[in-house]
C-alpha atoms as a PDB file:
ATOM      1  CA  UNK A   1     -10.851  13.466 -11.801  1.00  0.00           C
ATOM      2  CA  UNK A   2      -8.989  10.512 -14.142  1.00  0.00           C
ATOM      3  CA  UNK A   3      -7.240   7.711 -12.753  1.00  0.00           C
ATOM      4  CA  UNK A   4      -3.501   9.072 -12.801  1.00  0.00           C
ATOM      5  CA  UNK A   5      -4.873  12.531 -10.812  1.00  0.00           C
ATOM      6  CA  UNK A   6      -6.805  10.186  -8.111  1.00  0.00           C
ATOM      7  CA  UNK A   7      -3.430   8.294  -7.436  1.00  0.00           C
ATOM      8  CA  UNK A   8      -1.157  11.217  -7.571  1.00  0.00           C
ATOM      9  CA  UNK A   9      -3.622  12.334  -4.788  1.00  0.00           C
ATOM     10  CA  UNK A  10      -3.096   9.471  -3.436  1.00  0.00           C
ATOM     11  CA  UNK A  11       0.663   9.088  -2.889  1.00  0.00           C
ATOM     12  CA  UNK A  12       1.047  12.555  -2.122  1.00  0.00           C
ATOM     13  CA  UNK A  13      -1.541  12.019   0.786  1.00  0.00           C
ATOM     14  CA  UNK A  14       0.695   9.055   1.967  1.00  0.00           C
ATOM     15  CA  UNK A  15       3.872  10.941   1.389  1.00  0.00           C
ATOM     16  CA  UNK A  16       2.224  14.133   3.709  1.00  0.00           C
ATOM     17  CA  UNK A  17       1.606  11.216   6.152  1.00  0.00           C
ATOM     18  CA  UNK A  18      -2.393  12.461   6.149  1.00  0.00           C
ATOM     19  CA  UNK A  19      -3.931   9.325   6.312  1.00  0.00           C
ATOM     20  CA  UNK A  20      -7.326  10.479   6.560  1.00  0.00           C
ATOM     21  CA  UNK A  21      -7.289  12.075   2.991  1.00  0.00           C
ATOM     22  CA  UNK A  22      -5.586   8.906   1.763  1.00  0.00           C
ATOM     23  CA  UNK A  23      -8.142   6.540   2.921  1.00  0.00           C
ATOM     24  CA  UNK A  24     -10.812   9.245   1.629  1.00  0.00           C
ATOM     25  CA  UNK A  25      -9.940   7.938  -2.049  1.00  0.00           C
ATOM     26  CA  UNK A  26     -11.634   4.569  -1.109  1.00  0.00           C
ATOM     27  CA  UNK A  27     -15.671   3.952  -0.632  1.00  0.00           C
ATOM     28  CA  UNK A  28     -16.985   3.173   2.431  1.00  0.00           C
ATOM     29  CA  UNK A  29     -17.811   0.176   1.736  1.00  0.00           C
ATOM     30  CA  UNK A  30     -14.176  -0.582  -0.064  1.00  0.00           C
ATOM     31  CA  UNK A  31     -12.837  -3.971  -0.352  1.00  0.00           C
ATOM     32  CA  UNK A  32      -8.683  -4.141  -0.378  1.00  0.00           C
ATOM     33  CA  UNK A  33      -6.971  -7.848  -0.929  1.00  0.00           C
ATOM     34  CA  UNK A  34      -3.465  -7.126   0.155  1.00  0.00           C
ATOM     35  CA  UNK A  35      -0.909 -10.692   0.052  1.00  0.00           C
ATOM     36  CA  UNK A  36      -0.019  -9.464   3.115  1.00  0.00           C
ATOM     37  CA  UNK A  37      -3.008 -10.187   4.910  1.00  0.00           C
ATOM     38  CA  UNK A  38      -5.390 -12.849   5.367  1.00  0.00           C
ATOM     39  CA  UNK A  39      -8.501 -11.704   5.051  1.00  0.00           C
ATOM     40  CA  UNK A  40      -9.277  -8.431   2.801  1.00  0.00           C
ATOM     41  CA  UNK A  41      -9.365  -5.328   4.338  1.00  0.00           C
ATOM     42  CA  UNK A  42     -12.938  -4.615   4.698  1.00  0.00           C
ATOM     43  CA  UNK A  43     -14.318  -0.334   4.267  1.00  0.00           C
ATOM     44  CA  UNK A  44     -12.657   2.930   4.811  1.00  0.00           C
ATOM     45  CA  UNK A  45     -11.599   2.901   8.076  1.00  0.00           C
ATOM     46  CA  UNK A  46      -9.426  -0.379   7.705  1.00  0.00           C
ATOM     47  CA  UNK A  47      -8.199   1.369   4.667  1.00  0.00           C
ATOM     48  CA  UNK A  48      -7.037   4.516   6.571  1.00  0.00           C
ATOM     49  CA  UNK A  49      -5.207   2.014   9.897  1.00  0.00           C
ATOM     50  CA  UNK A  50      -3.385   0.179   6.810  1.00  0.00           C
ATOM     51  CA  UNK A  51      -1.727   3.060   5.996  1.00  0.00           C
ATOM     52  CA  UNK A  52      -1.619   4.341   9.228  1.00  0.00           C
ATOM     53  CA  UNK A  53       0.294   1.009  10.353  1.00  0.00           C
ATOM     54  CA  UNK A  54       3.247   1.391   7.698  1.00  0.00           C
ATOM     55  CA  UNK A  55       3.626   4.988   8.457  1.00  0.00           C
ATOM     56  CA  UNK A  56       4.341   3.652  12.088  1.00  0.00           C
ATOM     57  CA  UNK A  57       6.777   1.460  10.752  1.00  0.00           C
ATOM     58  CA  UNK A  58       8.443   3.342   8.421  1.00  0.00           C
ATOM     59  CA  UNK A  59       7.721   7.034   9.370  1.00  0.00           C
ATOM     60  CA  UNK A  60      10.227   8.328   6.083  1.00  0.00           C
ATOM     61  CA  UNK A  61       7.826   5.682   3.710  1.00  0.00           C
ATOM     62  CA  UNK A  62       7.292   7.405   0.183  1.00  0.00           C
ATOM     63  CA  UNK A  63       5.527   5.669  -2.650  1.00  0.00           C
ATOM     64  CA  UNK A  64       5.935   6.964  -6.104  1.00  0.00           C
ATOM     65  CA  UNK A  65       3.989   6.897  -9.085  1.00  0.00           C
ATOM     66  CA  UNK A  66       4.548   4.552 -12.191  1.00  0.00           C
ATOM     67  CA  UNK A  67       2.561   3.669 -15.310  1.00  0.00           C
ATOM     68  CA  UNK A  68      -1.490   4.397 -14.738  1.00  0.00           C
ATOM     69  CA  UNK A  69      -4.103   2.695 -17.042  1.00  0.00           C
ATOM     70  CA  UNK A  70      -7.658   2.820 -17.535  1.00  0.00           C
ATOM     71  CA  UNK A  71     -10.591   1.740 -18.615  1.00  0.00           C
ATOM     72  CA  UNK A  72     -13.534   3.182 -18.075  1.00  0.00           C
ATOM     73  CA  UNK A  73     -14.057   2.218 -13.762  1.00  0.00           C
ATOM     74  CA  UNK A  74     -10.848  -0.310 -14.058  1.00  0.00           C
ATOM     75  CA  UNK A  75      -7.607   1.317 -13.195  1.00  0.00           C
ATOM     76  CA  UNK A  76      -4.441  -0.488 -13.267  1.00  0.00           C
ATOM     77  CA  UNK A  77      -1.456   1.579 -11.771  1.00  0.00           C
ATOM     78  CA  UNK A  78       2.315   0.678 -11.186  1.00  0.00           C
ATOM     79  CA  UNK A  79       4.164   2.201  -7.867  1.00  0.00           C
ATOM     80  CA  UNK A  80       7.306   1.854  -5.658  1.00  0.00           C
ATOM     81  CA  UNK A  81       7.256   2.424  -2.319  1.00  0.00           C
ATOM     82  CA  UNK A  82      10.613   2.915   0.192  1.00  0.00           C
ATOM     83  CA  UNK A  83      11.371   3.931   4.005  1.00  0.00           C
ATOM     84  CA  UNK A  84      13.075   2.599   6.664  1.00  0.00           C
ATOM     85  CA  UNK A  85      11.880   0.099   9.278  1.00  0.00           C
ATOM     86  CA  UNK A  86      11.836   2.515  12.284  1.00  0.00           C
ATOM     87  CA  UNK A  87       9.036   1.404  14.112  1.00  0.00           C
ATOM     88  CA  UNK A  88       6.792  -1.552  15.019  1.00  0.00           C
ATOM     89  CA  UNK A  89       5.664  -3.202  11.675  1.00  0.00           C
ATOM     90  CA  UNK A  90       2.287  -4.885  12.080  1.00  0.00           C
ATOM     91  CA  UNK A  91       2.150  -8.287  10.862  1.00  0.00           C
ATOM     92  CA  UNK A  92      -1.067 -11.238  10.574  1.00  0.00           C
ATOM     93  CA  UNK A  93       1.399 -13.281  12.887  1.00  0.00           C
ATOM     94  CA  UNK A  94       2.193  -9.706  15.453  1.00  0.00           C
ATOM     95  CA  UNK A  95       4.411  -6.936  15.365  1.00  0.00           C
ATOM     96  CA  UNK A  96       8.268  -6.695  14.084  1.00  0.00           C
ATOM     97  CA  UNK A  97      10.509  -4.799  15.963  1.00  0.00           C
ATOM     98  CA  UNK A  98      12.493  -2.216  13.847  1.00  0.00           C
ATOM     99  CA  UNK A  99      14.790  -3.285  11.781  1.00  0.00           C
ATOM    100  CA  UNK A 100      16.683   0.000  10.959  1.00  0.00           C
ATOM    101  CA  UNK A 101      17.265  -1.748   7.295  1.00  0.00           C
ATOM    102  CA  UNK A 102      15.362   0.204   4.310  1.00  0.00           C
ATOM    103  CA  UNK A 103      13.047  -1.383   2.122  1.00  0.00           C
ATOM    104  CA  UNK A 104      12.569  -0.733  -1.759  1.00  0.00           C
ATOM    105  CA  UNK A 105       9.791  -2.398  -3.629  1.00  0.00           C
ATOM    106  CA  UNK A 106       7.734  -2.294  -6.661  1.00  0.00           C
ATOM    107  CA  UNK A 107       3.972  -2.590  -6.686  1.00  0.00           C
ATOM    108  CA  UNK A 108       0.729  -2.518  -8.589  1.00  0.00           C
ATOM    109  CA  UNK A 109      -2.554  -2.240  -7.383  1.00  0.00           C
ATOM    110  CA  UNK A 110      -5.823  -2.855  -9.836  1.00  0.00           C
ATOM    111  CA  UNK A 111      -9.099  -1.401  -8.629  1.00  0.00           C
ATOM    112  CA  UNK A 112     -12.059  -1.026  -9.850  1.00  0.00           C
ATOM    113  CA  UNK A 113     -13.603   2.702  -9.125  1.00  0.00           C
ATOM    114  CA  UNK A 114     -17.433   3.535  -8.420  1.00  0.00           C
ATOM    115  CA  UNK A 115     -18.988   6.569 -10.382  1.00  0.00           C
ATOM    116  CA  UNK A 116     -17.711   9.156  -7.846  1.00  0.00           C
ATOM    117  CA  UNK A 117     -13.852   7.725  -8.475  1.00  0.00           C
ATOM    118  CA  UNK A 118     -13.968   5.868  -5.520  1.00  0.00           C
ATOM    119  CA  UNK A 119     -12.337   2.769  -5.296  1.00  0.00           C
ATOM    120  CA  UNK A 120     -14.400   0.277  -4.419  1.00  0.00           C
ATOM    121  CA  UNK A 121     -12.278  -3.137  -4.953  1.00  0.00           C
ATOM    122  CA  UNK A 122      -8.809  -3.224  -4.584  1.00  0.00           C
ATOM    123  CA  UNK A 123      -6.358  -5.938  -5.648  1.00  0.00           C
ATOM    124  CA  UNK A 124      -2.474  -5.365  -4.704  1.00  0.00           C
ATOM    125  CA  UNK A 125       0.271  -6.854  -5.628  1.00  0.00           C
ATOM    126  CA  UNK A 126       3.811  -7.247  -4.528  1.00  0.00           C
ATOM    127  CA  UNK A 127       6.756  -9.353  -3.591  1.00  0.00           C
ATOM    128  CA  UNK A 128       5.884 -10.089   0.317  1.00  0.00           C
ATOM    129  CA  UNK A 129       9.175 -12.703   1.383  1.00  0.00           C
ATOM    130  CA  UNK A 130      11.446  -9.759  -1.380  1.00  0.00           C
ATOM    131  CA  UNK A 131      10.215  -7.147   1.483  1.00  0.00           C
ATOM    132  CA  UNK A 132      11.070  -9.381   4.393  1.00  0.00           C
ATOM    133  CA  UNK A 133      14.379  -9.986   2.990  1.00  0.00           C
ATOM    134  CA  UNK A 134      14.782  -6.727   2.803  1.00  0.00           C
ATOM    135  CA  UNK A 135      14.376  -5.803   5.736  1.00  0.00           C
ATOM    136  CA  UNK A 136      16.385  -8.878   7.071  1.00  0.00           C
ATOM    137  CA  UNK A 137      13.218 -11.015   8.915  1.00  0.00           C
ATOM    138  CA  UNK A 138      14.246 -13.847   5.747  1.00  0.00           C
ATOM    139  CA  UNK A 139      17.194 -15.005   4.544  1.00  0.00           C
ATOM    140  CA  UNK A 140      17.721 -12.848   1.313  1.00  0.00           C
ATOM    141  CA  UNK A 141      18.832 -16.001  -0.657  1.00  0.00           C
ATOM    142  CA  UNK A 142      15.542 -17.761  -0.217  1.00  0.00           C
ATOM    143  CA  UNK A 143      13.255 -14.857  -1.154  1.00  0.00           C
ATOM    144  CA  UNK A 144      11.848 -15.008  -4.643  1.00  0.00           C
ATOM    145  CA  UNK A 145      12.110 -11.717  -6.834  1.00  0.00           C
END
């Protein structure tokens, strides 16, 4: 499987809400770095409650697929990803009670995949205070876009 058929597995996983086949994309042993989070997430199984925790939060969250590049085990891929906040969102600092506003941001993840096509190392990006403005936990006006 190439790069852009392991991530269109990947976000239509997430948008079938099957976390399980989601997180089965990642080695056991996978390392995430999210901005959101302090620490990396650390294997599978972290992996799998990540996604698990923003389908709790926004239960209608859909990601879709942008520009894919790679080479050779390095994989660079652009996504969006939108929902409402409908349920608890799981922050470093505690939950977020729902909002009820939507959210709408842009993304990219590079990762770097073992021989199988698993990703092993994980580096995302996107605009963390952008989706707290969103959904209305900032001040829009001091979020940076």
């Amino acid at each position: 499987m190439n790069a852009r058929e392991i991530y269109a597995s990947a976000v239509d996983a997430f948008n079938r809400g099957d976390t399980a086949s989601f997180a089965a994309l990642y080695a056991e042993n996978a390392i995430v770095h999210d901005p959101q989070y302090p620490k990396p997430l650390s294997g599978r199984a972290a992996v799998e409650q990540d996604v698990a925790d923003v389908l709790r939060a926004m239960p209608d969250a859909r990601f879709t697929l942008g520009e894919v590049m790679q080479d050779g085990g390095t994989v660079a891929v652009e996504y969006g990803l939108s929902g409402t906040h409908l349920g608890p969102l799981s922050l470093p600092d505690g939950e977020v009670a729902p909002t009820g506003r939507t959210l709408d941001i842009p993304g990219a993840v590079f990762s770097t995949l073992d021989d199988d096509g698993l990703v092993i190392d994980e580096r995302r990006y996107y605009d963390v205070a952008s989706m707290i403005a969103q959904l209305g936990l900032i001040d829009a006006e001091h979020a940076t876009t």
